[in-house]
Protein backbone atom coordinates (compact mmCIF):
# COMPACT_ATOMS: atom_id res chain seq x y z
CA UNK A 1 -20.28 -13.56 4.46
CA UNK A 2 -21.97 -16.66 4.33
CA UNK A 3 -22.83 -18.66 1.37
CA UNK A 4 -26.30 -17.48 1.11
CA UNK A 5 -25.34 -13.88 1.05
CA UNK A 6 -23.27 -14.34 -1.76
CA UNK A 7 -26.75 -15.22 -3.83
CA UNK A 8 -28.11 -11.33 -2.49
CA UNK A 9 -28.15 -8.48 -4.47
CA UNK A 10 -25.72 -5.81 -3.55
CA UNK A 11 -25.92 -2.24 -3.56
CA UNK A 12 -23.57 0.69 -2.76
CA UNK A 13 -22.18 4.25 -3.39
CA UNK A 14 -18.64 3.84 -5.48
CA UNK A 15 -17.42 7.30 -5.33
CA UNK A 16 -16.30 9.48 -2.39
CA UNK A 17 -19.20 11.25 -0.66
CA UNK A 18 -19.36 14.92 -1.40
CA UNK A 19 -20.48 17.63 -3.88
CA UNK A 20 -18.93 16.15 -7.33
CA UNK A 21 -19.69 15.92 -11.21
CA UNK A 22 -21.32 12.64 -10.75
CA UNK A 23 -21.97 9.74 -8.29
CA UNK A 24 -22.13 6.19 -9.11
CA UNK A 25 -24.50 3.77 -7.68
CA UNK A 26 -22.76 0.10 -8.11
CA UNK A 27 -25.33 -2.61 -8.03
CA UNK A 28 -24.19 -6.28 -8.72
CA UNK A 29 -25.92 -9.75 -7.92
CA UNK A 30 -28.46 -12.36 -10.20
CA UNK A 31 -30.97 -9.40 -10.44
CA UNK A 32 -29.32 -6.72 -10.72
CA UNK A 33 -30.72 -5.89 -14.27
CA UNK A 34 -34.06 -6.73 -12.76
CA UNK A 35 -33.83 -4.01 -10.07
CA UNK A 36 -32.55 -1.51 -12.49
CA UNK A 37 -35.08 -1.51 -14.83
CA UNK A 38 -37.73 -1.15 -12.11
CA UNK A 39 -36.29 1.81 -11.40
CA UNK A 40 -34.95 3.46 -14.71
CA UNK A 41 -36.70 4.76 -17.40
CA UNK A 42 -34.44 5.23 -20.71
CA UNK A 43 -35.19 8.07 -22.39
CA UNK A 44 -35.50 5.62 -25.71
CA UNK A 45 -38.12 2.94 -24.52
CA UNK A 46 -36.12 0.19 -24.26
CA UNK A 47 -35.61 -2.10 -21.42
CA UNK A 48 -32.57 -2.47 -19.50
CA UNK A 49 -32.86 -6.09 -20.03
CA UNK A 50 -32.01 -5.56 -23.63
CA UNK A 51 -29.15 -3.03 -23.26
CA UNK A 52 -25.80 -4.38 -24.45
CA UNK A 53 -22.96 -4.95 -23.00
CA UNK A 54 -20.17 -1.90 -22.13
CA UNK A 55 -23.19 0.49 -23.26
CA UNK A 56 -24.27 3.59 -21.37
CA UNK A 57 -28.12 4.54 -21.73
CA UNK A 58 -29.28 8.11 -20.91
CA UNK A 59 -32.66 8.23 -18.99
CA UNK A 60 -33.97 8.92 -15.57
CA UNK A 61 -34.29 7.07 -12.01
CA UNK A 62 -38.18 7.30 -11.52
CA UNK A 63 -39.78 6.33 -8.12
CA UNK A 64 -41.93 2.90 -8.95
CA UNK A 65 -45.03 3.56 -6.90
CA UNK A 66 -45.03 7.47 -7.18
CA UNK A 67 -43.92 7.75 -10.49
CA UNK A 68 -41.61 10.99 -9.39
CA UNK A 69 -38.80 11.36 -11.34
CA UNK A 70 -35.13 10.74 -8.92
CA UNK A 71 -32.07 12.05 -10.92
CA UNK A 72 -31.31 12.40 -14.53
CA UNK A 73 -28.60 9.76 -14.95
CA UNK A 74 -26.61 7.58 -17.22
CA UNK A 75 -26.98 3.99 -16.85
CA UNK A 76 -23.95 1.11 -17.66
CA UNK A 77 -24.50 -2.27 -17.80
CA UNK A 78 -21.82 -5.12 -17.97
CA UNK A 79 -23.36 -9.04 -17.89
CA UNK A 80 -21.76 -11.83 -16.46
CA UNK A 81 -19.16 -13.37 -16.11
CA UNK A 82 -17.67 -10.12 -17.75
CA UNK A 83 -17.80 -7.70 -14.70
CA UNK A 84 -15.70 -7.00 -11.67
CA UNK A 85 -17.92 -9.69 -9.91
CA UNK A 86 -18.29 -12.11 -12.72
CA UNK A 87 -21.97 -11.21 -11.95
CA UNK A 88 -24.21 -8.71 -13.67
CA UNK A 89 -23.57 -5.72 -12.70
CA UNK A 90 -25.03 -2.05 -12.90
CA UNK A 91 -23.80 1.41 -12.61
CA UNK A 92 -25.64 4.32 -12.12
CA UNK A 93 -23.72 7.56 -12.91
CA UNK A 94 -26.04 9.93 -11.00
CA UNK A 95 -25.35 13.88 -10.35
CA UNK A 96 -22.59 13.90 -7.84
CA UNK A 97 -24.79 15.68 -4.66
CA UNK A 98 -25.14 13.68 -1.26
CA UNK A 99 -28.72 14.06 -1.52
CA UNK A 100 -29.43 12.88 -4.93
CA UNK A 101 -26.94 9.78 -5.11
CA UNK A 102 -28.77 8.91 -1.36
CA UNK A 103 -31.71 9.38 -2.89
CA UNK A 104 -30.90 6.54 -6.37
CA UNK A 105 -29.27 4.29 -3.36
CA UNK A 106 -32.26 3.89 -1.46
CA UNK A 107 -34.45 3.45 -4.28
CA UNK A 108 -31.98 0.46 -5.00
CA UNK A 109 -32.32 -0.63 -1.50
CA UNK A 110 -35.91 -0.56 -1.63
CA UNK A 111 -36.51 -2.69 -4.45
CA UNK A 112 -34.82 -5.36 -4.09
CA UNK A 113 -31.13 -4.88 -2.85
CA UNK A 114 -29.05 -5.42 -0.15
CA UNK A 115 -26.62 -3.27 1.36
CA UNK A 116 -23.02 -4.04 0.02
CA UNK A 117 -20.39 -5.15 3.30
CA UNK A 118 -17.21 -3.42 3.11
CA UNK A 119 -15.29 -4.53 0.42
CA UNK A 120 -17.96 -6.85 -0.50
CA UNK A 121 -17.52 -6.36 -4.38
CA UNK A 122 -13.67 -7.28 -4.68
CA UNK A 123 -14.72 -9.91 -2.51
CA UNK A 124 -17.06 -11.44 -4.91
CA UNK A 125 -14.30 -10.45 -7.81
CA UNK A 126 -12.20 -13.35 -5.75
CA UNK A 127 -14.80 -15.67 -4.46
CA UNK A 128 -15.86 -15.83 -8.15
CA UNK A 129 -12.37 -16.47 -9.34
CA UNK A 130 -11.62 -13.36 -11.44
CA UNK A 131 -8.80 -12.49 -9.05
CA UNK A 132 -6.74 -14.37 -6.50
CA UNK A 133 -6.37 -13.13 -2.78
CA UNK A 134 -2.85 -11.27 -3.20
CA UNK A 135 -4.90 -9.22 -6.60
CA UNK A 136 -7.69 -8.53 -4.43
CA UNK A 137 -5.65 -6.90 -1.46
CA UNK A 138 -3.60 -4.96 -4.13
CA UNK A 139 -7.28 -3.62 -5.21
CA UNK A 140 -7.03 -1.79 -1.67
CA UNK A 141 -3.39 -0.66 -2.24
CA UNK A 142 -3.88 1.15 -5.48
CA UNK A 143 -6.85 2.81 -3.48
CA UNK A 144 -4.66 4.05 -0.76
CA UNK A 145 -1.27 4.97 -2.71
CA UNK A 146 0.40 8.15 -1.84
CA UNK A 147 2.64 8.75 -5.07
CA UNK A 148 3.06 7.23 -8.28
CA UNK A 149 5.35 4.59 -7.34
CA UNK A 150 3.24 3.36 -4.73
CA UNK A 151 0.32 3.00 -7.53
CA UNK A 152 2.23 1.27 -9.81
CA UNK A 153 3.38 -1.39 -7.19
CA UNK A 154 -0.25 -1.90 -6.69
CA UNK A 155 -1.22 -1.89 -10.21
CA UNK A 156 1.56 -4.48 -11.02
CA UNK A 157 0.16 -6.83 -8.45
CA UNK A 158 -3.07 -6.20 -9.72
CA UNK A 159 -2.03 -7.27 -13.07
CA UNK A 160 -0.62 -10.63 -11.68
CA UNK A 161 2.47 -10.17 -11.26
CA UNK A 162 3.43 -11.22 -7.86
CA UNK A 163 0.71 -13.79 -8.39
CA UNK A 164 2.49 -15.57 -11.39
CA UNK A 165 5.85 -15.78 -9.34
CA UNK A 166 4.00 -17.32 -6.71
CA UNK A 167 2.72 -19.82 -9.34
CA UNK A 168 6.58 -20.09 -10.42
CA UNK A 169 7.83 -20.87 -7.43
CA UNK A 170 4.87 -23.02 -6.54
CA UNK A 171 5.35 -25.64 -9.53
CA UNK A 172 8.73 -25.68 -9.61
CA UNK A 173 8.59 -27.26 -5.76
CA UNK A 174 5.36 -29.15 -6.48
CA UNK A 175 6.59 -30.92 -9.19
CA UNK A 176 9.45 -32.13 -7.04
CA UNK A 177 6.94 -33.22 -4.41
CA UNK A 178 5.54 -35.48 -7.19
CA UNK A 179 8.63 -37.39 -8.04
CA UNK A 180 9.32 -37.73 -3.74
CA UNK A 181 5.56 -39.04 -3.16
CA UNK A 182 5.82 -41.69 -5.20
CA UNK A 183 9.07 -42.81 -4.06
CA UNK A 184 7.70 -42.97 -0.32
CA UNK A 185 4.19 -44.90 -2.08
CA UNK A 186 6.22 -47.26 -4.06
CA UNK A 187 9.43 -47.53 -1.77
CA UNK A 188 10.51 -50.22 -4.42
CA UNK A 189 11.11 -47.41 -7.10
CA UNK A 190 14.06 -46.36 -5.33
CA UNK A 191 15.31 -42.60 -6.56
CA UNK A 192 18.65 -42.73 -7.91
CA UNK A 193 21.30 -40.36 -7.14
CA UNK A 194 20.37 -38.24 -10.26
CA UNK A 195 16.82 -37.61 -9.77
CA UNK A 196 18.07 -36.09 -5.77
CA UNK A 197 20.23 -34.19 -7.94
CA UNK A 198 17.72 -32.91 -10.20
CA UNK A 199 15.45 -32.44 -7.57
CA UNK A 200 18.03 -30.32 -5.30
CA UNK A 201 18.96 -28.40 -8.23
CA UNK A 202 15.05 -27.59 -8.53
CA UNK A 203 14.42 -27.16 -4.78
CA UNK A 204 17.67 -24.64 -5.03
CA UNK A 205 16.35 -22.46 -7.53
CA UNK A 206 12.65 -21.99 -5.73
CA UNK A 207 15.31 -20.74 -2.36
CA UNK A 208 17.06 -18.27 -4.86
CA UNK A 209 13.44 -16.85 -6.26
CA UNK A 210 12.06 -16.90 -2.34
CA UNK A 211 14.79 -15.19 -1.30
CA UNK A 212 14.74 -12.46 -4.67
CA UNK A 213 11.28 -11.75 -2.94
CA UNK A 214 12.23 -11.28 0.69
CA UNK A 215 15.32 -8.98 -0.69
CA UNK A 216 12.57 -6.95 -2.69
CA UNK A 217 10.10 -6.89 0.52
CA UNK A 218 11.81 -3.67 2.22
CA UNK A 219 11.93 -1.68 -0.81
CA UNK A 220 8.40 -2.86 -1.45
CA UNK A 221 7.14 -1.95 2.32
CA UNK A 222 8.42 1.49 2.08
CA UNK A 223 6.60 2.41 -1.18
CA UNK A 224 3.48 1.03 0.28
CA UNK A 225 3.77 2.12 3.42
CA UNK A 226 6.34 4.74 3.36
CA UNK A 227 8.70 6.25 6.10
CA UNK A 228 8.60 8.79 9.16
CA UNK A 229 10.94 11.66 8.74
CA UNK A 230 11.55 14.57 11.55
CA UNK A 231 13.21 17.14 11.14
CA UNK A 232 14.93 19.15 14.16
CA UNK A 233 17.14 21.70 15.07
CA UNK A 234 17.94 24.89 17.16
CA UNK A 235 15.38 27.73 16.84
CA UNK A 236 15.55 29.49 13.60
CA UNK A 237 18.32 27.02 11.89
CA UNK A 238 15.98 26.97 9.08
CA UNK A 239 13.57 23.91 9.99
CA UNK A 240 10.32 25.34 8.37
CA UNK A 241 11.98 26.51 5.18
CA UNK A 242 13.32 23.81 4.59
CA UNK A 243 9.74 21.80 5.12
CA UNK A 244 8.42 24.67 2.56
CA UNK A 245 11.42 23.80 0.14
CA UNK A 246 10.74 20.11 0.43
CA UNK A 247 6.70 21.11 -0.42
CA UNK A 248 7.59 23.36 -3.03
CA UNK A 249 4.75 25.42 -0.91
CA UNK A 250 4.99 27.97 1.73
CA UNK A 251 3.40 25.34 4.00
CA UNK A 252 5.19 26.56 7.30
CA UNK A 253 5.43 30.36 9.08
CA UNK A 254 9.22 31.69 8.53
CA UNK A 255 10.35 34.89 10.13
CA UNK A 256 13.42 35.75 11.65
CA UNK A 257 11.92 35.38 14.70
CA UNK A 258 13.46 32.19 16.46
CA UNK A 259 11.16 29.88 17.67
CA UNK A 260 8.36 30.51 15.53
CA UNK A 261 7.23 27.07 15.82
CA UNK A 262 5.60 26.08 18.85
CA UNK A 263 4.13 22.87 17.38
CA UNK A 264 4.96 20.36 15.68
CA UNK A 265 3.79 20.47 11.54
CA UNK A 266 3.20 17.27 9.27
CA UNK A 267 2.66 16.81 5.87
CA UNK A 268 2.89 13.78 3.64
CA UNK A 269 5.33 14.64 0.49
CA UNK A 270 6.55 12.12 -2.75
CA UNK A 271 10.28 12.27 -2.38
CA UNK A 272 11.50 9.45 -5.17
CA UNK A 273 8.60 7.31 -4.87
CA UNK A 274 8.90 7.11 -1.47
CA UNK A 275 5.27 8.46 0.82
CA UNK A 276 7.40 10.67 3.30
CA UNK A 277 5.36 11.63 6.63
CA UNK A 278 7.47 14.72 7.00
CA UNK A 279 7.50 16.50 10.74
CA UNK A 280 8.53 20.13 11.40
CA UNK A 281 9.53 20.49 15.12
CA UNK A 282 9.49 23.14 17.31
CA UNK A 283 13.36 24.19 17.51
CA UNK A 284 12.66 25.33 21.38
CA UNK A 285 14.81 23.70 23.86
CA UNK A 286 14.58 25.59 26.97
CA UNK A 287 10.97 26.21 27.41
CA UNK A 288 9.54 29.41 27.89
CA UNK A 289 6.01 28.84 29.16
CA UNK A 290 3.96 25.23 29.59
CA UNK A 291 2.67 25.68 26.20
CA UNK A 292 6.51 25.37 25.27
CA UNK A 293 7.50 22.73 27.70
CA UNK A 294 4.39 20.08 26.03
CA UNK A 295 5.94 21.30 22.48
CA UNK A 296 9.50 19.98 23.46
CA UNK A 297 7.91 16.52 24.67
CA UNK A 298 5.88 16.51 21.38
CA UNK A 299 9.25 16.91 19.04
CA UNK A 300 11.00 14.29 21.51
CA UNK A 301 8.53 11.79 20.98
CA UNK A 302 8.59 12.28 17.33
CA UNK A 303 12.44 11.73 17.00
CA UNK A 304 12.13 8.58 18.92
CA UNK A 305 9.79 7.31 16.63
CA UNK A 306 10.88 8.63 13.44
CA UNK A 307 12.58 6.40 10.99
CA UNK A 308 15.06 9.00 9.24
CA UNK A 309 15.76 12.30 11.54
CA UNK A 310 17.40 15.17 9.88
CA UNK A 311 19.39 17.66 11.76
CA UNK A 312 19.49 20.94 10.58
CA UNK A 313 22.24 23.28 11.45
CA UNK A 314 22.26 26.93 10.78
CA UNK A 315 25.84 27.31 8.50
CA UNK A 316 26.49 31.23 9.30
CA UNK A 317 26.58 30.63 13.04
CA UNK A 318 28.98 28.52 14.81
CA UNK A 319 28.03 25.52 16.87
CA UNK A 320 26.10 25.75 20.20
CA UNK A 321 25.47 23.52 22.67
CA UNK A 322 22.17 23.47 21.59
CA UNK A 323 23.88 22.38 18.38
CA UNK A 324 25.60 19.40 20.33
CA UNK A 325 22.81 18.34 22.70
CA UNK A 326 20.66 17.83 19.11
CA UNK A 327 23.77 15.83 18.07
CA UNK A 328 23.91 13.74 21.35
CA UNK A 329 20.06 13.26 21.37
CA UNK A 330 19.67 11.35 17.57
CA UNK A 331 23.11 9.85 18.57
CA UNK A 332 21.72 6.13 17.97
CA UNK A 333 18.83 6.77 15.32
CA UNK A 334 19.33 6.83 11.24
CA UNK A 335 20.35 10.86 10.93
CA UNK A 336 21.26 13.23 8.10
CA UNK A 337 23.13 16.41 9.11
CA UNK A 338 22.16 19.75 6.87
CA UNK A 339 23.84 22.78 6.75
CA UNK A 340 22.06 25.36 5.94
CA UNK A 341 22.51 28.90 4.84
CA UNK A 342 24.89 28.45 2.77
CA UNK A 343 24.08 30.92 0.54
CA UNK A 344 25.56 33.32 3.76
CA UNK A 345 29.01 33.82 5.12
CA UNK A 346 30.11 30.31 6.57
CA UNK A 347 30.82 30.48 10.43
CA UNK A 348 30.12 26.39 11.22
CA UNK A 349 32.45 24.01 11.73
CA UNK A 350 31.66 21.75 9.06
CA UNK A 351 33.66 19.14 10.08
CA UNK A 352 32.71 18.95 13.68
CA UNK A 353 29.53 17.71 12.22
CA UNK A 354 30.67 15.45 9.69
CA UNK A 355 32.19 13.72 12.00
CA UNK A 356 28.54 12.31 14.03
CA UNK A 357 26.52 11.71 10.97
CA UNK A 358 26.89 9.33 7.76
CA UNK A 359 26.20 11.75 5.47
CA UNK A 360 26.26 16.00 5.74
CA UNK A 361 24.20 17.60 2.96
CA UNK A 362 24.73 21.50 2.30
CA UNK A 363 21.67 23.79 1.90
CA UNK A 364 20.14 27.09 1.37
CA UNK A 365 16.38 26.42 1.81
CA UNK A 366 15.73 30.07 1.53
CA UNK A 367 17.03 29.80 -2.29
CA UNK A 368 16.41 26.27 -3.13
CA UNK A 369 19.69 25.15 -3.50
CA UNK A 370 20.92 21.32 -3.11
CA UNK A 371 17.41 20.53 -2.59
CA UNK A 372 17.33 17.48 -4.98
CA UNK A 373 20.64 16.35 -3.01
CA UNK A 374 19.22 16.39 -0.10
CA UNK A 375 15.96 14.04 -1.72
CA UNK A 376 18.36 11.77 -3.10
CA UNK A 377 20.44 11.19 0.14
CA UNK A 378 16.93 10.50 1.65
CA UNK A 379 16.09 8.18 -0.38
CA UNK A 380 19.10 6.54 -0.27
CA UNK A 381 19.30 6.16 3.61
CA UNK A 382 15.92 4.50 3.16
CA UNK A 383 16.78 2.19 0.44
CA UNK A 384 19.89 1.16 1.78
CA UNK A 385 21.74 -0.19 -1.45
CA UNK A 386 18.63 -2.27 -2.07
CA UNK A 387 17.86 -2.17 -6.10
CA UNK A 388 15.37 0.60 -6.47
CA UNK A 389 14.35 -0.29 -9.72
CA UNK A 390 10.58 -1.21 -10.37
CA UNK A 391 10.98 -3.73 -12.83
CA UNK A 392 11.27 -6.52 -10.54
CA UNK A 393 8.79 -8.01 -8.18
CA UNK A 394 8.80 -6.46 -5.41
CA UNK A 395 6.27 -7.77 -2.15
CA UNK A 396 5.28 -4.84 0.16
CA UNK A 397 2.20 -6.80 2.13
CA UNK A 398 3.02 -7.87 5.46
CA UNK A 399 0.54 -11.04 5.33
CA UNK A 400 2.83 -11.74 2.36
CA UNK A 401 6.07 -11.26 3.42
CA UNK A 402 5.35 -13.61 6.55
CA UNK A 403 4.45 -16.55 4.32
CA UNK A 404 7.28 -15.75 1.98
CA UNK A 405 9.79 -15.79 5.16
CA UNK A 406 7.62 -19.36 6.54
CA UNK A 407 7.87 -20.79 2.88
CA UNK A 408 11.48 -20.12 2.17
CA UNK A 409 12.96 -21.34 6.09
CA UNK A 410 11.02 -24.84 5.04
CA UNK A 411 12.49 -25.40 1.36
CA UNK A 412 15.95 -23.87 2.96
CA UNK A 413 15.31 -26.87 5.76
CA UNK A 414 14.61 -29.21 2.79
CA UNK A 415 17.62 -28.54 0.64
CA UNK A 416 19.64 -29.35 4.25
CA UNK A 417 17.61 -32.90 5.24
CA UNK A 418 18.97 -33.89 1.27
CA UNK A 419 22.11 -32.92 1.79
CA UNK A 420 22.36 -34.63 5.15
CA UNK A 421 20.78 -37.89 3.56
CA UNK A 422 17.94 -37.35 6.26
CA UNK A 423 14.72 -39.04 5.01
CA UNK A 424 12.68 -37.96 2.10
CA UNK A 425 9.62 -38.32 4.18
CA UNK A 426 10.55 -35.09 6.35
CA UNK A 427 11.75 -33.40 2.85
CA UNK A 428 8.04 -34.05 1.59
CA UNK A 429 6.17 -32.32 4.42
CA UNK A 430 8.56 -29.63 4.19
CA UNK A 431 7.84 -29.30 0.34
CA UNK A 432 3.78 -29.50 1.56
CA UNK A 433 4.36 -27.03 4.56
CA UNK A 434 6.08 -24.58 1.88
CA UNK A 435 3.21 -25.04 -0.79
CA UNK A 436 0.47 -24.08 2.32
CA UNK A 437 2.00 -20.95 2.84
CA UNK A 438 2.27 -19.84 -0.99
CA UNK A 439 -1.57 -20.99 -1.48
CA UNK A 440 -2.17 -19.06 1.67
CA UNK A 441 -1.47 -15.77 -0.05
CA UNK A 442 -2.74 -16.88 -3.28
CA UNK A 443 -6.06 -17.63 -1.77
CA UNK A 444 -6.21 -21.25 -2.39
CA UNK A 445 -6.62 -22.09 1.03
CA UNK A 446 -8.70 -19.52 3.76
CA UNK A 447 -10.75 -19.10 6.27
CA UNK A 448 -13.68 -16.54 6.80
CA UNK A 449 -12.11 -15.02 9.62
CA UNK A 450 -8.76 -14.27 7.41
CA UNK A 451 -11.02 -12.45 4.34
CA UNK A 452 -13.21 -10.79 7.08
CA UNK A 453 -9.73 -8.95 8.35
CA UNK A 454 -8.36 -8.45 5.09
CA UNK A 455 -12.30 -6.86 2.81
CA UNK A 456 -12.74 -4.74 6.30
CA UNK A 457 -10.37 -2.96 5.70
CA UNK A 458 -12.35 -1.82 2.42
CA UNK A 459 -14.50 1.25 1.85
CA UNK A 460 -18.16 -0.06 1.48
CA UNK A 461 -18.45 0.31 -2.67
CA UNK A 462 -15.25 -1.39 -3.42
C-alpha cells in the first residue's frame, strides 16, 4: 500500500459470506462518516455526523439518486483515534443475505469508497500505531484457531504479551549498548572491571529470557499449528471406532466386515489443546482390486508424513504378520501402540508389542474405555516434557521464532567476546544486530514487501 492509499476510504464485508442474522459492512478512512450519511437515513432525523461515539442508530440504507430504500439496518459509529484503525470508522449491521449486504457494499463503493486490500484494516490498526507487528499477526491467529487453547495463545499476544517481553528483553540489552557506546566515543572513559560485570550480568539475563522463549516456541507451534496423526492397522483392528471414539461422533462406517475402509478419512479434533489432523487408513494390505492398490499408497504416504502414528492392534486375536509388517513399517517414526478390544477375551501378546513402541495404551473403542488415556499419552508424545502450562509466554510464529533464534546466537556470541576480553566494538554490533531482529518482529523496522506477505494472508474485511 502506498502512502497515498492509506489517505482512501476503505470499504469491505466483515462477516463470512452466506445466509446469516446479519452482515456488517466495515467502512473506515477521513470520510467515512461522510459516506455514511449519504447513504443512511436514521429513522430519528439526525445526522450521522452527530451520532456519538459506541452508539448504534436504527434506520435504513437508501439509494442517493433513486431514493429506493437498500436494507433496514443498524448503524455504529466509533471516531478517531478510538477505533480499530485509529480512524473513523463505520459499521453497518445489515440483514445477513449475500444479496442485500452486496447490495449496502456497493452503495459504499459508489459513493465514495475504496475497496479494502486484504487485511487492509489491521494494517492500518499497525501503521497507525494502535498495535505492533507481532499484535497484528496474532489478529490472524485468533481468526484461524482450531480449539480453545489455540485462541487464547492468540488472544494473549493480542493483548501484548509477547510484545512486552520483547520490550523486556529489548531494554535490558539496549541499555547495555548505552554504557559500551560511549566507552568506544570517549575511549578515555575507560569501563572498569565492574561495569563489564554489570553489563555481563545484564547481557546474561536477556540469553536466559531468549532462550525461555525458544524453549516455549514448540509448545507454542503445535497449538497454533497443530500436529498430523494417522492411525493404521490390520483390517478390522478397530481403526474407525476408534476415530468415532476420539470424535465422540459416529464419523466413520464400522461393521464387522474387514476392510471397510477403502479410503483414507480426516477430521480435525481438540485433543488437550492441541488441533489434531486425525487420519483413518484403510487397514488393506494386500490389495484386492486397483481401487485397493491406490488406497494402500494413500495410507503409506500418510504415515510417512504424519507426525504421531498410532498402531492399532486388535487384542482378541493374536499377532499376524500383518501385525509385524505394520510394526516394521513405523519402525523409525514417533508411534503409539493400542490394544484394542479389550473389553473381549485377550489372545495378543501384549508384550511382543511393548517391546517396539514407547508407550502401549489399552482400549475398547467399541465401549469407550481408556479413551482419555489414550488423549493424554498423545499429548504427551507431542509435548515432550515441555511445560504445557499457558501461563507463560509462549511464541508459536515462525517469522518470530527465526528472529528469536538470530537474536539470542548474537547476545550468546556477545557474552563469549567479554569473556574472551575480545573488543567491545564487536560486542556493540552484536548488541545492535540482536536489537534489529527484536524490532523486526515488533515492527519497528519493515519493509513493504515483508507486511505485503504477512496482511495477504488476511481475509479482505479484517
Amino acid at each position: 500500500m502506498t502512502k497515498d492509499g492509506l489517505l482512501d476510504t476503505i470499504a469491505a464485508v466483515a462477516t463470512s459470506v452466506g445466509v446469516a442474522g446479519i452482515g456488517i459492512v466495515r467502512i473506515s478512512g477521513k470520510d467515512a462518516l461522510v459516506i455514511a450519511d449519504k447513504i443512511f437515513v436514521p429513522r430519528d432525523k439526525t445526522r450521522v455526523f452527530d451520532f456519538k461515539a459506541y452508539t448504534l442508530h436504527y434506520g435504513w440504507i437508501v439509494h442517493p439518486s433513486e431514493k429506493t430504500i437498500v436494507d433496514e439496518v443498524l448503524l455504529g459509529v466509533m471516531r478517531a483515534p478510538r477505533s480499530y484503525t485509529r480512524e473513523d470508522v463505520v459499521e453497518i449491521n445489515c440483514h445477513g443475505g449475500i444479496v442485500a449486504v452486496r447490495a449496502v457494499l456497493e452503495l459504499a463503493l459508489e459513493n465514495g469508497c475504496r475497496l479494502a486490500n486484504p487485511g487492509e484494516f489491521t494494517k492500518r490498526a499497525f501503521l497507525n500505531g494502535r498495535i505492533d507487528l507481532s499484535q497484528a499477526e496474532a489478529v490472524l491467529d485468533i481468526i484461524q484457531a482450531k480449539t480453545d487453547a489455540a485462541l487464547k495463545l492468540g488472544s494473549e499476544q493480542l493483548r501484548g504479551t509477547l510484545s512486552a517481553g520483547l520490550k523486556k528483553i529489548r531494554k535490558i540489552i539496549l541499555d547495555q549498548l548505552v554504557v559500551l557506546e560511549a566507552n568506544i566515543d570517549f575511549p578515555e572513559e575507560e569501563i572498569g572491571s565492574a561495569d563489564l560485570r554489570i553489563i555481563r550480568k545484564r547481557l546474561g539475563e536477556a540469553n536466559s529470557l531468549l532462550k525461555d522463549l525458544l524453549y516455549s516456541s514448540g509448545q507454542g507451534r503445535i497449538m497454533r499449528e497443530g500436529i498430523s496423526v494417522v492411525i493404521c492397522g490390520k483390517p478390522n483392528a478397530g481403526k474407525s471406532s476408534l476415530l468415532n471414539a476420539l470424535l465422540k461422533q459416529e464419523r466413520s462406517i464400522v461393521t464387522a466386515v474387514a476392510g471397510t475402509t477403502r479410503d483414507t478419512i480426516e477430521e480435525i479434533i481438540d485433543i488437550q489443546g492441541i488441533p489434531v489432523r486425525i487420519v483413518d487408513t484403510a487397514g488393506i494390505l494386500e490389495p484386492r482390486d486397483l481401487v485397493e492398490k491406490k488406497a494402500i499408497q494413500r495410507t503409506k504416504r500418510y504415515i510417512d508424513l504424519a507426525d504421531l502414528v498410532i498402531v492399532i492392534f486388535d487384542g482378541s486375536r493374536s499377532l499376524s504378520a500383518d501385525d509385524r509388517l505394520l510394526i516394521k513399517r513405523v519402525k523409525n517414526k514417533l508411534a503409539l501402540a493400542v490394544i484394542n478390544k479389550i473389553d473381549l477375551l485377550p489372545k495378543i501378546n501384549e508384550k511382543a508389542v511393548q517391546v517396539n513402541f514407547k508407550q502401549t495404551i489399552r482400549i475398547s473403542a467399541k465401549k469407550m474405555r481408556n479413551i482419555g488415556l489414550l488423549e493424554e499419552a498423545i499429548a504427551e508424545l507431542v509435548y515432550k516434557g515441555r511445560l504445557r502450562s499457558t501461563e507463560s509466554i509462549l511464541v508459536s510464529n515462525i517469522r518470530h521464532i527465526e528472529k528469536i533464534k538470530k537474536a539470542q546466537k548474537l547476545i550468546a556470541e556477545s557474552l563469549s567476546s567479554l569473556d574472551n576480553k575480545i573488543s567491545i566494538e564487536f560486542v556493540s554490533q552484536n548488541i545492535k544486530d540482536a536489537i534489529g531482529y527484536l524490532d523486526d518482529i515488533l515492527g519497528k523496522k519493515f519493509s513493504e514487501d515483508l507486511l505485503d506477505r504477512i496482511f495477504s494472508r488476511f481475509c479482505i474485511g479484517k
